[in-house]
C-alpha atoms as a PDB file:
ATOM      1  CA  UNK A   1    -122.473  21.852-168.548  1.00  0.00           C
ATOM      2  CA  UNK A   2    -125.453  23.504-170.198  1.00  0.00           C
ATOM      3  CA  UNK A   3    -126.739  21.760-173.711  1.00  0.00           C
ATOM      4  CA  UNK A   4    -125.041  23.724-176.493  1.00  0.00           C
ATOM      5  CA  UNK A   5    -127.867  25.139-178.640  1.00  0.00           C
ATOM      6  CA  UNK A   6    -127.182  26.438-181.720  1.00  0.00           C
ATOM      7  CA  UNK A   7    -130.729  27.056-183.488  1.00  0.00           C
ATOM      8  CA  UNK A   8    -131.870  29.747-180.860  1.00  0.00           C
ATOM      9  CA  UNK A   9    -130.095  33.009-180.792  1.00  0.00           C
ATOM     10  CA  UNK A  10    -128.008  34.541-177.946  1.00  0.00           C
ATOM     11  CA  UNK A  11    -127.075  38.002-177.049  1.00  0.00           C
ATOM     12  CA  UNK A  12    -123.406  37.415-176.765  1.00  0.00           C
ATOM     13  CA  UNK A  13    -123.493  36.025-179.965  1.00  0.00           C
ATOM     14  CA  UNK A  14    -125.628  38.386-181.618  1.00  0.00           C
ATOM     15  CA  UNK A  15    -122.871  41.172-180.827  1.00  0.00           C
ATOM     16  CA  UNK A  16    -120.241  39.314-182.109  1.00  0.00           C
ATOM     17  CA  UNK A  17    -122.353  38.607-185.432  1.00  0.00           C
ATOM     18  CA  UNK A  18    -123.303  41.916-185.598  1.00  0.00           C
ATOM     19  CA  UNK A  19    -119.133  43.101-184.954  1.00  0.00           C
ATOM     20  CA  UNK A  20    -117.975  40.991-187.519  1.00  0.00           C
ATOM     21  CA  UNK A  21    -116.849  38.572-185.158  1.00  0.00           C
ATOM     22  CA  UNK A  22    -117.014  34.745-186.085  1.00  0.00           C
ATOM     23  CA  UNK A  23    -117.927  33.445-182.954  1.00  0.00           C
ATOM     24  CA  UNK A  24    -121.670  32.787-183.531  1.00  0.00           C
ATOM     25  CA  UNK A  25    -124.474  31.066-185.702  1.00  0.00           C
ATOM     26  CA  UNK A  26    -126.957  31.223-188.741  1.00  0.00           C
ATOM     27  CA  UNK A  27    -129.418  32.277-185.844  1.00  0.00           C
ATOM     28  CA  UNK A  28    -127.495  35.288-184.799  1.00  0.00           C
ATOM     29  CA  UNK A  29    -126.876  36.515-188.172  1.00  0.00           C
ATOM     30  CA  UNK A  30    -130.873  36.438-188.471  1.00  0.00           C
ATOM     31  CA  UNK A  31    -130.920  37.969-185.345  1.00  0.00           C
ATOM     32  CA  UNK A  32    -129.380  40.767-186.643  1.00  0.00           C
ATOM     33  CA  UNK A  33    -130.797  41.041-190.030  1.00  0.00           C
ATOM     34  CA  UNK A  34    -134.156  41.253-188.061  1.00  0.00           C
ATOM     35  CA  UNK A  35    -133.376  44.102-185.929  1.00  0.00           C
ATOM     36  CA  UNK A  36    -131.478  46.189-189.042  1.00  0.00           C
ATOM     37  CA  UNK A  37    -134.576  45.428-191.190  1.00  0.00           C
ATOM     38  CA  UNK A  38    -136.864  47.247-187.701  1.00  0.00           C
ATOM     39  CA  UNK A  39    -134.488  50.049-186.722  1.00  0.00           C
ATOM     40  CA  UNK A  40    -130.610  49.503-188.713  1.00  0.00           C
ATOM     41  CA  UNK A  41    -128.454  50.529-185.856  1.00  0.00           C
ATOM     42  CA  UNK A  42    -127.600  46.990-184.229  1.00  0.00           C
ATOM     43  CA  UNK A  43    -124.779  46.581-186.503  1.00  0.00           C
ATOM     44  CA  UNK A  44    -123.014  49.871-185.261  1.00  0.00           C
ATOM     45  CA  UNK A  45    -124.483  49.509-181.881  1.00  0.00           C
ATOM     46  CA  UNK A  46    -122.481  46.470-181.438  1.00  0.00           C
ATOM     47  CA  UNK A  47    -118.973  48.332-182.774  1.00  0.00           C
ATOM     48  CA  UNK A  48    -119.490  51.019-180.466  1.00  0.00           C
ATOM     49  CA  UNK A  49    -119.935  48.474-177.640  1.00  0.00           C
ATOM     50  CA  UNK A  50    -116.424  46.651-178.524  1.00  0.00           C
ATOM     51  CA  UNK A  51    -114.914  50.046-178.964  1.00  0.00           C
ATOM     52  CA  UNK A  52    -116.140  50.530-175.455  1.00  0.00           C
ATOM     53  CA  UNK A  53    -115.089  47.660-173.789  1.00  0.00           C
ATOM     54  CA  UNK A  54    -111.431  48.301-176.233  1.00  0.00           C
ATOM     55  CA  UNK A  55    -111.459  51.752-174.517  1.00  0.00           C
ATOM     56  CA  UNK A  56    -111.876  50.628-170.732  1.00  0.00           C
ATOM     57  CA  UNK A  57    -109.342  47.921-171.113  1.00  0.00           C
ATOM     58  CA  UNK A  58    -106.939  49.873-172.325  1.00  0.00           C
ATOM     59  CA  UNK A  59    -107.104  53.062-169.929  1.00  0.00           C
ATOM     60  CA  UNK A  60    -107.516  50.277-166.903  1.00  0.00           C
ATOM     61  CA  UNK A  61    -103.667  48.094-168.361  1.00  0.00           C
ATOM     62  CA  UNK A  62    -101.881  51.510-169.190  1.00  0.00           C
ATOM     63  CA  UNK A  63    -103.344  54.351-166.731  1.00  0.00           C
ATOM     64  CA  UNK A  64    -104.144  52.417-163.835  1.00  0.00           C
ATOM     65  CA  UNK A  65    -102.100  49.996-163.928  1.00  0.00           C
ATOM     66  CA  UNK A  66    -104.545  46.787-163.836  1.00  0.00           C
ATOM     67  CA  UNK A  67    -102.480  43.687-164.612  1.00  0.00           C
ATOM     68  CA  UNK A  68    -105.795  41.106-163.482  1.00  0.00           C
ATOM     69  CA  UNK A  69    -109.250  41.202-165.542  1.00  0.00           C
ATOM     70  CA  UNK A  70    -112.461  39.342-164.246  1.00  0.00           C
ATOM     71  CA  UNK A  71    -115.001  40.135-167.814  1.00  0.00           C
ATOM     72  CA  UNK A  72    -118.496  38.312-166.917  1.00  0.00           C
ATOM     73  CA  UNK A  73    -120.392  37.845-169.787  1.00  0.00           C
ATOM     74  CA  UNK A  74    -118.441  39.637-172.693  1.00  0.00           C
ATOM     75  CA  UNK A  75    -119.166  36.492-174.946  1.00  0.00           C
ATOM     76  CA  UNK A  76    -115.202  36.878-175.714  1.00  0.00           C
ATOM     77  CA  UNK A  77    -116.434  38.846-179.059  1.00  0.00           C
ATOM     78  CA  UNK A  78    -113.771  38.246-181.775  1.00  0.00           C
ATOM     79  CA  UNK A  79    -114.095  41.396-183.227  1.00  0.00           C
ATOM     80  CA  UNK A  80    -113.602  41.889-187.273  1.00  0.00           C
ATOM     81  CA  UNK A  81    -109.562  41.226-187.327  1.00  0.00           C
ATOM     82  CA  UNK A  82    -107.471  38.791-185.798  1.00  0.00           C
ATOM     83  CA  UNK A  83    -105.800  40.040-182.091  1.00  0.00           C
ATOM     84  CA  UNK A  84    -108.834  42.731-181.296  1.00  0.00           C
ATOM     85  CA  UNK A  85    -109.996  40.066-177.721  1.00  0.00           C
ATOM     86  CA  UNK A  86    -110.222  42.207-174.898  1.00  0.00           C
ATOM     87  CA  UNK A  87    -107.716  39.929-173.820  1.00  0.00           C
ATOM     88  CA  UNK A  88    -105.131  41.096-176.567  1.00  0.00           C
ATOM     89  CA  UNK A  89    -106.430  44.525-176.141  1.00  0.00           C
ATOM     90  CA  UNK A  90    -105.077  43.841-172.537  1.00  0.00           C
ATOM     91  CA  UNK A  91    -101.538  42.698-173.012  1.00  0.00           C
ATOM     92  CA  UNK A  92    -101.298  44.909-176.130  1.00  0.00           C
ATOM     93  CA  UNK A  93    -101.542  47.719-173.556  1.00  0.00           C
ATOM     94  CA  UNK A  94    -100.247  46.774-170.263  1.00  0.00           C
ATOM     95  CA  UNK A  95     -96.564  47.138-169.189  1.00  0.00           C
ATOM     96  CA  UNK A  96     -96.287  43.497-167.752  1.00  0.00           C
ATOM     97  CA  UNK A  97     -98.149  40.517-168.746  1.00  0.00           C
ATOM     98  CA  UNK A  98    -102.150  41.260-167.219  1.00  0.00           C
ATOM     99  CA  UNK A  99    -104.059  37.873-166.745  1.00  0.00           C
ATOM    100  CA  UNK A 100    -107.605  37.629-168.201  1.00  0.00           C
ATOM    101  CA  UNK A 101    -109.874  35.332-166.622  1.00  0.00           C
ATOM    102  CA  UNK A 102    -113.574  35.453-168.617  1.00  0.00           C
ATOM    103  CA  UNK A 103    -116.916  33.686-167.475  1.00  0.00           C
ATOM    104  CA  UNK A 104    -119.077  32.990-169.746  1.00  0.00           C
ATOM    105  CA  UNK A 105    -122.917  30.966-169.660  1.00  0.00           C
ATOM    106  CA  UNK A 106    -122.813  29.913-173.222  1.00  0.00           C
ATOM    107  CA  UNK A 107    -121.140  27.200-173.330  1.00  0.00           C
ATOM    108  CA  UNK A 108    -120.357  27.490-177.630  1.00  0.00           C
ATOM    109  CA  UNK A 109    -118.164  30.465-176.367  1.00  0.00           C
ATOM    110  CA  UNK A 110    -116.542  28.923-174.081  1.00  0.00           C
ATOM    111  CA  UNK A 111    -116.148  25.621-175.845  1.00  0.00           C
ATOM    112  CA  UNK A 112    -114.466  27.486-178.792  1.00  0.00           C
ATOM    113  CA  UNK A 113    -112.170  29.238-176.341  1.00  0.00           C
ATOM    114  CA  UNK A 114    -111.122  26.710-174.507  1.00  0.00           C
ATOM    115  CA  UNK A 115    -110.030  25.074-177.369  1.00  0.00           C
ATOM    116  CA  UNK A 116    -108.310  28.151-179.625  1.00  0.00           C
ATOM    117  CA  UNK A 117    -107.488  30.620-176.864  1.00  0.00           C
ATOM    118  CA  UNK A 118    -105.862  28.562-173.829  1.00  0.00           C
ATOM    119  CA  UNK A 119    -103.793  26.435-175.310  1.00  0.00           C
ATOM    120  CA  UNK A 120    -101.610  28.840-176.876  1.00  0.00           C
ATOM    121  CA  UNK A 121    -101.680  31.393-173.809  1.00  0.00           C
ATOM    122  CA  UNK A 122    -101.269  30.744-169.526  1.00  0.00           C
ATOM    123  CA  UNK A 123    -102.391  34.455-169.397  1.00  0.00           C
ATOM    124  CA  UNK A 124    -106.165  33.644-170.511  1.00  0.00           C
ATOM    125  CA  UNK A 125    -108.535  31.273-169.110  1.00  0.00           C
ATOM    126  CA  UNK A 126    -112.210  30.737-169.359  1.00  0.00           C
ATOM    127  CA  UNK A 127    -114.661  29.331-166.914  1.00  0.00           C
ATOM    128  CA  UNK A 128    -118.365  28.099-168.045  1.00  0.00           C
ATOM    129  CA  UNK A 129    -120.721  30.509-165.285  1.00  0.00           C
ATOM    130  CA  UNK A 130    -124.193  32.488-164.671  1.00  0.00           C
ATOM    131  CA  UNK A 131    -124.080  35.638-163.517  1.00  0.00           C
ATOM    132  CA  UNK A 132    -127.533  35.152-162.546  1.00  0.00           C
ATOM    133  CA  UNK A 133    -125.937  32.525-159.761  1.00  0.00           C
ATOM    134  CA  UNK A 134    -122.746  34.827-158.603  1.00  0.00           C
ATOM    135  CA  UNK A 135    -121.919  32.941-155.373  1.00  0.00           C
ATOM    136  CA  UNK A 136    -121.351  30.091-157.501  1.00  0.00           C
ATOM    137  CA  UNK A 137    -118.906  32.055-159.996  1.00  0.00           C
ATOM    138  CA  UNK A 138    -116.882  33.540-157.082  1.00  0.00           C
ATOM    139  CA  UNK A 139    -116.769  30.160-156.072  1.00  0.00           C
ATOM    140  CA  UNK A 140    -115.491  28.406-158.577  1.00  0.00           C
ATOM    141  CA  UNK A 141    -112.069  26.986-158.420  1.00  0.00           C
ATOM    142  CA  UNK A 142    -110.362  29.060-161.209  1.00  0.00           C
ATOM    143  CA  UNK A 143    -112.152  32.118-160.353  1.00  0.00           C
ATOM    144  CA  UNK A 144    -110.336  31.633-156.913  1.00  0.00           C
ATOM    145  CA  UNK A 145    -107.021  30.495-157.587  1.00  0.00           C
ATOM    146  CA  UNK A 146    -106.456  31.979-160.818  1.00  0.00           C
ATOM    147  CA  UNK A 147    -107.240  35.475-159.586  1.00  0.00           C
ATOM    148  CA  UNK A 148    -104.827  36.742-156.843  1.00  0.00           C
ATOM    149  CA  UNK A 149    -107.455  38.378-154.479  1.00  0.00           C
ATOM    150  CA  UNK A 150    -105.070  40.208-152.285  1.00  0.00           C
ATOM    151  CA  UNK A 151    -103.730  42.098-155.771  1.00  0.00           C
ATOM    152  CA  UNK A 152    -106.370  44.923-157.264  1.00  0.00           C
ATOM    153  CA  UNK A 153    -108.541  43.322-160.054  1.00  0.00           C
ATOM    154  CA  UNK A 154    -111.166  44.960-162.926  1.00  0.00           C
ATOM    155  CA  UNK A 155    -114.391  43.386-162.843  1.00  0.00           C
ATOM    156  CA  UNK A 156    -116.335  44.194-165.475  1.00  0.00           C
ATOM    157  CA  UNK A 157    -120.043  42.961-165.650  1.00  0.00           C
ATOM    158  CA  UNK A 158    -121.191  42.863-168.989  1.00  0.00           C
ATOM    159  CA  UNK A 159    -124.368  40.796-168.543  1.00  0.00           C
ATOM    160  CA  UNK A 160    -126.604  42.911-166.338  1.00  0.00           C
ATOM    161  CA  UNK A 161    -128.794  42.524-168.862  1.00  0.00           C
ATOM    162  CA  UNK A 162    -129.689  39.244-167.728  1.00  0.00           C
ATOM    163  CA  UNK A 163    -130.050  39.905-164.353  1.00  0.00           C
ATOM    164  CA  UNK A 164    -134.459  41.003-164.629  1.00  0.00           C
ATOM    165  CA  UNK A 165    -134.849  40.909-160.426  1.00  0.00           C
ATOM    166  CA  UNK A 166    -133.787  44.175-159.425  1.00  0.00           C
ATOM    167  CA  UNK A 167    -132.723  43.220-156.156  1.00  0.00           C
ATOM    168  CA  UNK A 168    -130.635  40.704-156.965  1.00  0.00           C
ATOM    169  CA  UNK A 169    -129.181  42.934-159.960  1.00  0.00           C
ATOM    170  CA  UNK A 170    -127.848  45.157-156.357  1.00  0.00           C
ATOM    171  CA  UNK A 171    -126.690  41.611-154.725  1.00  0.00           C
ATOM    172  CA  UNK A 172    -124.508  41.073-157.643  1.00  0.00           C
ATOM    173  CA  UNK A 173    -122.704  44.241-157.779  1.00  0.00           C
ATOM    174  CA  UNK A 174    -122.809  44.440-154.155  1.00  0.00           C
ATOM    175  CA  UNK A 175    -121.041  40.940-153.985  1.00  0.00           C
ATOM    176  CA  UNK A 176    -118.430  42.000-156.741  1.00  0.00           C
ATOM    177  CA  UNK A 177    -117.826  44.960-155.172  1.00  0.00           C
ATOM    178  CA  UNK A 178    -116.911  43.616-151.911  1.00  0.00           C
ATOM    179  CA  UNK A 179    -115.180  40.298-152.734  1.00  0.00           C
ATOM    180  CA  UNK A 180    -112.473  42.905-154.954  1.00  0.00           C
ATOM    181  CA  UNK A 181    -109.740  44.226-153.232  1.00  0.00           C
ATOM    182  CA  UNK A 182    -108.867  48.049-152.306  1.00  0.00           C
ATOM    183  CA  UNK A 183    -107.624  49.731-155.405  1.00  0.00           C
ATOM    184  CA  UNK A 184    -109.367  47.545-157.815  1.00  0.00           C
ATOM    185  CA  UNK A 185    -112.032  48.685-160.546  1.00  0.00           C
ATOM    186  CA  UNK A 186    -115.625  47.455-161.540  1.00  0.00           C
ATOM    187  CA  UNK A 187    -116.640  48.737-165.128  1.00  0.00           C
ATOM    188  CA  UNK A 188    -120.652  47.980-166.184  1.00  0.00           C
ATOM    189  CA  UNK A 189    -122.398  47.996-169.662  1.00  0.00           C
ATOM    190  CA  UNK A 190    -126.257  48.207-170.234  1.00  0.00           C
ATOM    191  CA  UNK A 191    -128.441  47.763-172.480  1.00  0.00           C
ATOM    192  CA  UNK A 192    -131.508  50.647-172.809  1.00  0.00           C
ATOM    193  CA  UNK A 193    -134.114  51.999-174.371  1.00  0.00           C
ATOM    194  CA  UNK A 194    -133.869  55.473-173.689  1.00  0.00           C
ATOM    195  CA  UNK A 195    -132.312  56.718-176.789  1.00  0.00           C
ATOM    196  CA  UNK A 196    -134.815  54.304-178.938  1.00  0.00           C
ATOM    197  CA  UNK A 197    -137.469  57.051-181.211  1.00  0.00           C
ATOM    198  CA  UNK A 198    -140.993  56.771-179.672  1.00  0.00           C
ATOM    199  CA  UNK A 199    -142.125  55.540-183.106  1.00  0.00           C
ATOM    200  CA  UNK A 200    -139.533  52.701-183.388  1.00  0.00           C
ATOM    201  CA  UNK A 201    -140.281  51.624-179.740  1.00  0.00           C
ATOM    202  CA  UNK A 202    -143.393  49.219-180.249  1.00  0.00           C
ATOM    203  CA  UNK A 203    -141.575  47.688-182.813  1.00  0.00           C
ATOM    204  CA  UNK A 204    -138.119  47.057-181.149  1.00  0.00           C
ATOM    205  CA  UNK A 205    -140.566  45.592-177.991  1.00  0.00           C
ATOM    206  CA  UNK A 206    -141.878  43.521-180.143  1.00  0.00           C
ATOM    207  CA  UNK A 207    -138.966  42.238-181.411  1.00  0.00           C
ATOM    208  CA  UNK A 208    -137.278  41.578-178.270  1.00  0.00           C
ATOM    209  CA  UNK A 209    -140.341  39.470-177.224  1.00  0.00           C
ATOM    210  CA  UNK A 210    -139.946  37.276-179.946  1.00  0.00           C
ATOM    211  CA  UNK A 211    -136.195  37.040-180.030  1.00  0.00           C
ATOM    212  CA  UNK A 212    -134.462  37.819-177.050  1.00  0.00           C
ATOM    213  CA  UNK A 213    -137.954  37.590-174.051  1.00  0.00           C
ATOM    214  CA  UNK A 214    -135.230  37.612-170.907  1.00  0.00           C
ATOM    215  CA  UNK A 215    -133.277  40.694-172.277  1.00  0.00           C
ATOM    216  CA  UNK A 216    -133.412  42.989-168.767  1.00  0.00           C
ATOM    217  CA  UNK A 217    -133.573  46.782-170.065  1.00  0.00           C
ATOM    218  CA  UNK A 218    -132.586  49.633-167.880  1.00  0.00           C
ATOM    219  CA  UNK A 219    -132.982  53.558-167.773  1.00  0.00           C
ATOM    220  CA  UNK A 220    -130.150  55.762-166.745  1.00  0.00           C
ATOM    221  CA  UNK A 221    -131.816  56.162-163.606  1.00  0.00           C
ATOM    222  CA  UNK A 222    -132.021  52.474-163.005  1.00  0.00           C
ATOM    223  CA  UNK A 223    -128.819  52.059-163.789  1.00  0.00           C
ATOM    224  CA  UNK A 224    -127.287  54.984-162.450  1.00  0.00           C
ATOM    225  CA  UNK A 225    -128.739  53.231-159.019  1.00  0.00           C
ATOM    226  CA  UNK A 226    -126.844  49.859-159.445  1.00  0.00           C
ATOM    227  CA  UNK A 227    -123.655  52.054-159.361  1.00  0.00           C
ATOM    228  CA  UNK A 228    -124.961  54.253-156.227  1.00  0.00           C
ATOM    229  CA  UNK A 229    -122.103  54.747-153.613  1.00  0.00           C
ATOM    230  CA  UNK A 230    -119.908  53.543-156.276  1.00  0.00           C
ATOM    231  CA  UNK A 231    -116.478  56.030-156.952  1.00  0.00           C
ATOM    232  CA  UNK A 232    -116.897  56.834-160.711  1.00  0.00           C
ATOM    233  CA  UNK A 233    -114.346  57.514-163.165  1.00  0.00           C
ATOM    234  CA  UNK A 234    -114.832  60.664-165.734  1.00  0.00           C
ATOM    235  CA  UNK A 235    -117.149  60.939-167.654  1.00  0.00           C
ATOM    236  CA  UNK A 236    -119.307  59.204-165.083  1.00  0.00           C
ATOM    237  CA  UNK A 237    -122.291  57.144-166.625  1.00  0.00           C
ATOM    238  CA  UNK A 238    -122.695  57.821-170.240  1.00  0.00           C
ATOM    239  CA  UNK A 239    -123.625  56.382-173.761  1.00  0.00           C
ATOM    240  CA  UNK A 240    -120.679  53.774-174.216  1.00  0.00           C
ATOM    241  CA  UNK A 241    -119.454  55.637-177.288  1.00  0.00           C
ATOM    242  CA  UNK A 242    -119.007  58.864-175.102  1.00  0.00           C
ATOM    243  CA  UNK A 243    -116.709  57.596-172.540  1.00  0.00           C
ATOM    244  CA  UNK A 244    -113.077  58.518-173.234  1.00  0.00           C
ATOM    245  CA  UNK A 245    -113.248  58.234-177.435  1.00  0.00           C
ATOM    246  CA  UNK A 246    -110.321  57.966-179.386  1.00  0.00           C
ATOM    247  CA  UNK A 247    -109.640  59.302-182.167  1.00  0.00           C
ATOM    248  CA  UNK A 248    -110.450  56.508-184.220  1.00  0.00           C
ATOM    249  CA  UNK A 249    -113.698  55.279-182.612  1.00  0.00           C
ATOM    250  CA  UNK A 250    -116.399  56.331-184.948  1.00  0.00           C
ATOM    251  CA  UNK A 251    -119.062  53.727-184.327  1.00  0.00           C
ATOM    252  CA  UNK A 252    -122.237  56.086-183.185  1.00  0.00           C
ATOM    253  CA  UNK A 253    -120.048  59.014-182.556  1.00  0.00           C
ATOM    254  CA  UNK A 254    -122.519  61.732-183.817  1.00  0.00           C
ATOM    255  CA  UNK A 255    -125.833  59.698-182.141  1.00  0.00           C
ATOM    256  CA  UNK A 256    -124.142  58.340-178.906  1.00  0.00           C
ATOM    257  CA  UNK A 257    -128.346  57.243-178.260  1.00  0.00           C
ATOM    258  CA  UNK A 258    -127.816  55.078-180.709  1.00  0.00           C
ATOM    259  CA  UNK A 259    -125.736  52.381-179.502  1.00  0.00           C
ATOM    260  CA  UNK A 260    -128.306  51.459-177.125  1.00  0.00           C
ATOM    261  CA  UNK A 261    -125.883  50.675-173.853  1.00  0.00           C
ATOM    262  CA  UNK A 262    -124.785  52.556-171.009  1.00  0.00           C
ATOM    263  CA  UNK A 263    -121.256  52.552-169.620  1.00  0.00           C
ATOM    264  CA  UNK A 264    -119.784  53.319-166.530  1.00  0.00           C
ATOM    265  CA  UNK A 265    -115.818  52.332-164.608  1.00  0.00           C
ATOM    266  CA  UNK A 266    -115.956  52.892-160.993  1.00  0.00           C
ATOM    267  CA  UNK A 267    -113.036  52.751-158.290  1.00  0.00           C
ATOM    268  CA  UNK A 268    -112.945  50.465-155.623  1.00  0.00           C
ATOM    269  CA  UNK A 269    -112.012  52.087-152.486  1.00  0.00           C
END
């Protein structure tokens, strides 16, 4: 198991600081002071990402169906109230009782949910894994046995932004796409800069460098062709606050730029 490091920020935990989430550290908070004190949209940013991930969850367990979840690199974000996991989002909207299998490379996350998720729950469990080594996540023992891979699953990846080599960035949805079932779902996220102001940019480089240096960033085009051949649901590939909004989902609602991440949910054939 990786070294738990707590003095050096992480971009799981930097959402969940910047949600109101508690799973995180004094680094993360600074984290996200720094980047509100450059450009002050992180904060939202990170709302309109949850509301996102809420959003695709909950059209996947009640629309579709979807009673198995494979989330890579969510960082199980608390959100600001108790019960708002994807994972309760899941059972809060499915008809049965959806399982909820998460992989996660930092191992504080997983450490804390092993130890206040799965012992009060057989419908959650949560494996320590890279996507940035995928054969060895499919591998794992949980991932196979927990998962019933003849049933339809939902991948979502929602750590592309650590994958930097392009052509392994295809291998891994290519290799998620393919080991899923007929009838199953793969939803991304992204992180971009194409809704950043021109006069914010060097700034928000800069502060990457120093804070986050293997953060992978992503046009629409470049993402767009990660998804090519891919089935997409409506509205296609879009700012994450502009796929399927609710009523209720305000975070970045009148600057969808502004929350920084693509989102797309495609359909497995």
């Amino acid at each position: 198991m990786a070294k738990l490091e707590t003095t050096q920020a992480r971009i799981t935990r930097i959402f969940d600081a910047a949600a109101g989430g508690k799973n995180h550290f004094l680094a993360d908070r600074d984290t996200v002071r720094h980047f509100d004190q450059a450009a002050p949209a992180l904060t939202t940013a990170a709302r309109a990402v949850l509301e996102f991930l809420s959003r695709v969850i909950r059209h996947l367990a009640a629309d579709e169906g979807v009673e198995q979840y494979l989330i890579v690199g969510s960082g199980i974000p608390s959100g600001p109230s108790p019960r708002h996991h994807l994972h309760d989002v899941a059972h809060q909207a499915a008809a049965g009782r959806p399982r909820v299998l998460y992989v996660e490379s930092n191992p504080m996350v997983v450490t804390m949910a092993q130890a206040t998720i799965e012992p009060f729950t057989d419908l959650v469990r949560v494996v320590e894994g890279d996507v940035r080594e995928i054969d060895d996540v499919l591998g794992d023992h949980v991932v196979r046995t927990y998962i019933d891979w003849d049933r339809p699953v939902a991948v979502l990846l929602l750590s592309a932004y650590s994958l930097h080599d392009d052509e392994y960035a295809h291998y891994v949805v290519k290799r998620l796409r393919h080991t899923a079932p007929a009838g199953s779902f793969l939803g991304l996220l992204h992180t971009t800069f194409d809704g950043v102001p021109p006069e914010l940019l060097p700034a928000i480089r800069d502060l990457i460098a120093m804070t986050l240096p293997h953060l992978a960033i992503r046009s629409r085009d470049e993402v767009a062709g990660l998804l090519e051949g891919l089935d997409l649901l409506s509205p296609g590939l879009v700012w994450v606050p502009e796929w399927r909004p609710g009523a209720g989902d305000l975070a970045c609602r009148e600057q969808p730029s502004t929350s920084g991440n693509y989102g797309a949910v495609a359909r497995i054939p």
